[in-house]
N, C-alpha and C. Protein backbone atom coordinates (compact mmCIF):
# COMPACT_ATOMS: atom_id res chain seq x y z
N UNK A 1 57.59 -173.14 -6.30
CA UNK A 1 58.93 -172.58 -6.21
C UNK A 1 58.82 -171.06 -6.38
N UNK A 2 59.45 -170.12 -5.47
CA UNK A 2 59.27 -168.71 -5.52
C UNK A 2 59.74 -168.39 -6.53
N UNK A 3 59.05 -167.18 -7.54
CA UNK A 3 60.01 -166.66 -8.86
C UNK A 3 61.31 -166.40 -8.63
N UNK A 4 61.77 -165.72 -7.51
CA UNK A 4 63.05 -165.13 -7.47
C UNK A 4 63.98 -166.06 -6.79
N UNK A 5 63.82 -167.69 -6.71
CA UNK A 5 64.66 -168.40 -6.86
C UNK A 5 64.34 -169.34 -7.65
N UNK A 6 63.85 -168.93 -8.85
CA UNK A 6 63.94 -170.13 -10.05
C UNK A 6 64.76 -170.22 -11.04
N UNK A 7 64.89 -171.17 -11.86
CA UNK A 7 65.90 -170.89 -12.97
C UNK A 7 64.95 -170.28 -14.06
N UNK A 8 65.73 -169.56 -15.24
CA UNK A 8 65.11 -169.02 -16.01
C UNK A 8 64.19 -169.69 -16.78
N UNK A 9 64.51 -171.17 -17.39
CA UNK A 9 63.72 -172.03 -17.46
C UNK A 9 61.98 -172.00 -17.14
N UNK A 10 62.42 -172.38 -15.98
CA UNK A 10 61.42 -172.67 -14.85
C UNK A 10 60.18 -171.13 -14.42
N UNK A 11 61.18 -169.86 -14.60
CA UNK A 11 60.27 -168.44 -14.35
C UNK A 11 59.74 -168.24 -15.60
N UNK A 12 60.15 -168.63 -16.81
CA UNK A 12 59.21 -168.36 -18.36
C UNK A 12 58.43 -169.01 -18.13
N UNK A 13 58.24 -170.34 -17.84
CA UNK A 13 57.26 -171.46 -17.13
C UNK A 13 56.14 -170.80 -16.48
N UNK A 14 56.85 -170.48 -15.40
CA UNK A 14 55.55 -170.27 -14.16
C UNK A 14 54.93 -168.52 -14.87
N UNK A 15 55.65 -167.60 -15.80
CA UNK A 15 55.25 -166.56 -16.22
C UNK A 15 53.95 -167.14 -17.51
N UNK A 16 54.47 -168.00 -17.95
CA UNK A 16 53.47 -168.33 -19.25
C UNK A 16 52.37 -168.95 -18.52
N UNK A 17 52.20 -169.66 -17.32
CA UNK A 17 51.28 -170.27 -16.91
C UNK A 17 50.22 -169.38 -16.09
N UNK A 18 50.87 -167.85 -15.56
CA UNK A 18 50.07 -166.74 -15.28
C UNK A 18 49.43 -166.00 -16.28
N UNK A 19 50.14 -166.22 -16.99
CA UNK A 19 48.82 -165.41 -18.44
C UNK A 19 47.53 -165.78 -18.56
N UNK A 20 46.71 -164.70 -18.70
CA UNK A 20 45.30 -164.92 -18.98
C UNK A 20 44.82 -164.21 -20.05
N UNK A 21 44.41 -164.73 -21.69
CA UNK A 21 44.53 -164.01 -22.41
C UNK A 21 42.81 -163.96 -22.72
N UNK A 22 42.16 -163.48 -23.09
CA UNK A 22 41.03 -163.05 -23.47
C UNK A 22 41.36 -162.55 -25.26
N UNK A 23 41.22 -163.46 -26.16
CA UNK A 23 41.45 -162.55 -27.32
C UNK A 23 40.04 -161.99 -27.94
N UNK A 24 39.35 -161.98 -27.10
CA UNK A 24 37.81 -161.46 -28.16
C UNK A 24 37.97 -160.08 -27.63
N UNK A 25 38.59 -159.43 -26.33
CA UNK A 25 38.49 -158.77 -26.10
C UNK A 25 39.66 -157.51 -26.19
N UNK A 26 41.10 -159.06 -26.32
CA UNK A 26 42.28 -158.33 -27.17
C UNK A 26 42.75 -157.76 -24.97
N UNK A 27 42.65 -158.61 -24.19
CA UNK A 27 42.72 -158.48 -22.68
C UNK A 27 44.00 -159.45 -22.27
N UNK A 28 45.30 -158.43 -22.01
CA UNK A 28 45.76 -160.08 -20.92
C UNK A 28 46.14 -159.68 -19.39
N UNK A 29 45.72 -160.56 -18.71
CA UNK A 29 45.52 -160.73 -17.40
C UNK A 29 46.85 -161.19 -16.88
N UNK A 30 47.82 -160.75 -15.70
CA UNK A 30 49.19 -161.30 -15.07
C UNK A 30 49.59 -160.61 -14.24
N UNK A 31 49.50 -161.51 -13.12
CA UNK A 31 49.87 -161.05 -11.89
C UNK A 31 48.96 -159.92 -11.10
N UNK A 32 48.03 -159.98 -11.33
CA UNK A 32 46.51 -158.74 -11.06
C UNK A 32 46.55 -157.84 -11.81
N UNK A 33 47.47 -157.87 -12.66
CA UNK A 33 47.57 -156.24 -13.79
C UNK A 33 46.89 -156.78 -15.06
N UNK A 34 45.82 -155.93 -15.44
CA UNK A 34 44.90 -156.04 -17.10
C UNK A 34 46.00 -155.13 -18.02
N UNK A 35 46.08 -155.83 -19.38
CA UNK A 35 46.78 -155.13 -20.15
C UNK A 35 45.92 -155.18 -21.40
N UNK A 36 45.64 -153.97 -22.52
CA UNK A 36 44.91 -154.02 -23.30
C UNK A 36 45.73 -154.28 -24.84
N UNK A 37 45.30 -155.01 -25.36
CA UNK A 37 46.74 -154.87 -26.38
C UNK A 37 46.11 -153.72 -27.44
N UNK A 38 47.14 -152.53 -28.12
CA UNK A 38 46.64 -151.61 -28.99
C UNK A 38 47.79 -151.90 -30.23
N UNK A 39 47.31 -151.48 -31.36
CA UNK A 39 47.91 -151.72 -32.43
C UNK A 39 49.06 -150.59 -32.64
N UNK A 40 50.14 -150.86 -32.45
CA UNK A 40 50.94 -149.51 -32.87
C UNK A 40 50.11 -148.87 -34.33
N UNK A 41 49.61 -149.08 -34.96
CA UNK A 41 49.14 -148.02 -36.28
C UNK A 41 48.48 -147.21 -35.49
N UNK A 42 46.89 -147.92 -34.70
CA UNK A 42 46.28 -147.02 -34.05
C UNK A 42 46.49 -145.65 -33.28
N UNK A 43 48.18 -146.43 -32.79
CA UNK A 43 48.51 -145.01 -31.76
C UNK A 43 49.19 -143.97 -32.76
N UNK A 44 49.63 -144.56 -33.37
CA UNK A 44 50.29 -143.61 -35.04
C UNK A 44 49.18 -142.89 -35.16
N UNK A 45 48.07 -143.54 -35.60
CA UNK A 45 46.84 -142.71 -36.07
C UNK A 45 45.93 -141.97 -35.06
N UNK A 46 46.26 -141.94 -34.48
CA UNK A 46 45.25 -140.89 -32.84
C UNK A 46 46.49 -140.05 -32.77
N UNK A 47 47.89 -140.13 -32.62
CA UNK A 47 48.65 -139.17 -32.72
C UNK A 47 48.38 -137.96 -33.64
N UNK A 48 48.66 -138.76 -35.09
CA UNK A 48 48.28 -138.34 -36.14
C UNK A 48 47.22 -136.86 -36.35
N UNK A 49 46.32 -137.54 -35.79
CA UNK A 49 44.50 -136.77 -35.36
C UNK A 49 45.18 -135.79 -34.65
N UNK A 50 45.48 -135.93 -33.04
CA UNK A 50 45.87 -135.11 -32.36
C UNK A 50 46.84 -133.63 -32.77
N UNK A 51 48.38 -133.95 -34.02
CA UNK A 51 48.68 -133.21 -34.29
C UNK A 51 48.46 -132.44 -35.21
N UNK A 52 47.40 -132.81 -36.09
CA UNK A 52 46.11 -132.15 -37.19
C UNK A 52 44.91 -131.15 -35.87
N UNK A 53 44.82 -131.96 -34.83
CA UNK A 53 43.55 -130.95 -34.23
C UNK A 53 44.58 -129.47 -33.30
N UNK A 54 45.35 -130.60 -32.44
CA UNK A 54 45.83 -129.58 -31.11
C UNK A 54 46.91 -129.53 -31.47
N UNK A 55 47.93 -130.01 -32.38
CA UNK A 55 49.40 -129.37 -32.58
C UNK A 55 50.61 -130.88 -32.02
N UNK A 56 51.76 -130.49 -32.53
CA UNK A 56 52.66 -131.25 -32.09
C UNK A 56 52.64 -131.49 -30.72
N UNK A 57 52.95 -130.61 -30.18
CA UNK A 57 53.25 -130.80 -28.48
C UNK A 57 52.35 -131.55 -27.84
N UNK A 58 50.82 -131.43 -28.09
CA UNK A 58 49.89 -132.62 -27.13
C UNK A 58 50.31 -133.35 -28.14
N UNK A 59 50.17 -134.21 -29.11
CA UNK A 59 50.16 -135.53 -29.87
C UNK A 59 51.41 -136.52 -29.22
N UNK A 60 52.86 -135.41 -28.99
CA UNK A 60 53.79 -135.78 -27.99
C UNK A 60 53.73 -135.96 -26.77
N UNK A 61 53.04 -135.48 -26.02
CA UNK A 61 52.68 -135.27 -24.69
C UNK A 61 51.53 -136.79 -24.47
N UNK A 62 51.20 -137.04 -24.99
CA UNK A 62 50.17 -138.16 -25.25
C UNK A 62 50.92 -139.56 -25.51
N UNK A 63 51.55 -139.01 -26.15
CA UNK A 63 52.05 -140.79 -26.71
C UNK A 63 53.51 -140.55 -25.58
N UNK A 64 54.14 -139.71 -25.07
CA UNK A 64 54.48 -139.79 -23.42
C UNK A 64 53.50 -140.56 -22.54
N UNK A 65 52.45 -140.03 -22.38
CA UNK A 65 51.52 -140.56 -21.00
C UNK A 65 51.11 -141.91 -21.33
N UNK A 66 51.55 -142.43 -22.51
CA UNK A 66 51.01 -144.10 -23.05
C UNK A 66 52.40 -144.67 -23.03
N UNK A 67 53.68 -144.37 -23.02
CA UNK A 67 54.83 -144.91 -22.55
C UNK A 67 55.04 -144.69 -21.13
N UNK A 68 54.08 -143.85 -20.66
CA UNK A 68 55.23 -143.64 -19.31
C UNK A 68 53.95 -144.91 -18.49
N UNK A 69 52.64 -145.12 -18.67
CA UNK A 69 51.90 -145.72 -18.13
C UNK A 69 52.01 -147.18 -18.42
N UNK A 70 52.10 -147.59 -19.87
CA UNK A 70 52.74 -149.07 -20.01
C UNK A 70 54.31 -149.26 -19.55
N UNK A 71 55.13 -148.37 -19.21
CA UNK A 71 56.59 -148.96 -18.81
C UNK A 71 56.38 -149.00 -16.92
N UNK A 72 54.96 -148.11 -16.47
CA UNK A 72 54.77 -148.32 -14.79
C UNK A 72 54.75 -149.73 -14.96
N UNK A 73 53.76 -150.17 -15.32
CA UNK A 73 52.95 -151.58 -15.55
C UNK A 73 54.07 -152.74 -15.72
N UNK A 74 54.60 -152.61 -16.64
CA UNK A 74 55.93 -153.09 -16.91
C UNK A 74 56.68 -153.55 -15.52
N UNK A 75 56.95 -152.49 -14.89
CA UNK A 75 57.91 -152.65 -14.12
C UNK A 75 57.38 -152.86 -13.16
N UNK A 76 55.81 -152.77 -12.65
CA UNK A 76 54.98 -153.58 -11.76
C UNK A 76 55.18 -154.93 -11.71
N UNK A 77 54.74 -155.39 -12.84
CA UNK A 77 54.69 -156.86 -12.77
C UNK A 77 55.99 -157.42 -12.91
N UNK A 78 57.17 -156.91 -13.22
CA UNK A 78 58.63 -157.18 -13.60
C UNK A 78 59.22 -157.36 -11.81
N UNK A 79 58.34 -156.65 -10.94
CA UNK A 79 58.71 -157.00 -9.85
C UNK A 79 57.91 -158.07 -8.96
N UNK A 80 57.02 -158.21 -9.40
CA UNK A 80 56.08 -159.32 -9.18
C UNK A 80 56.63 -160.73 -9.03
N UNK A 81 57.11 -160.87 -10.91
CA UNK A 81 58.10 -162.07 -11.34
C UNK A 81 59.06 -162.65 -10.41
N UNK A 82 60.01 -161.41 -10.31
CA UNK A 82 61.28 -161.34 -10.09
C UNK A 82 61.56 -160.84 -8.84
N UNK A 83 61.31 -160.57 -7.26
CA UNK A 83 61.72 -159.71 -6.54
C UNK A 83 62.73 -159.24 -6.30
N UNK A 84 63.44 -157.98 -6.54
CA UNK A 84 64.44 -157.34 -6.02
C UNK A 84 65.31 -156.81 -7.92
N UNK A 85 63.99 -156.70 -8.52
CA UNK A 85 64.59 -156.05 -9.92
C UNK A 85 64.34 -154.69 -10.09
């Protein structure tokens, strides 16, 4: 059944049955897109680093380019699911 005529039911279904999780590697696999999972502390703490080495503005500028690259991804596969979202 195509995602974008299923019931919601039925698209959590066929979405949970595309997951491919790898946890040794902390990897999930859906819809051809790899996603790495990171610990929000970590990104706290590389921010952190960043605005101790290079200043506010890159530490901001950074944790921009890690929202703006997981919300592409996002909305990659959000159209994948769903066509016409």
């Amino acid at each position: 059944m195509p995602l974008g005529t299923a019931t919601k039911p039925d698209r959590l279904r066929n979405v949970l049955q595309a997951l491919d999780i790898d946890e040794a590697k902390g990897i999930i696999t859906a819809y051809n897109e790899r996603f790495l999972f990171i610990p929000v502390a970590l990104i706290h703490s590389i921010e952190d680093r960043l605005t101790e080495s290079f200043g506010p503005i890159t530490a901001t500028s950074f944790q921009y380019s890690i929202g703006k690259q997981g919300g592409a991804q996002y909305m990659s596969m959000a159209k994948k699911i769903r066509p016409g979202y």
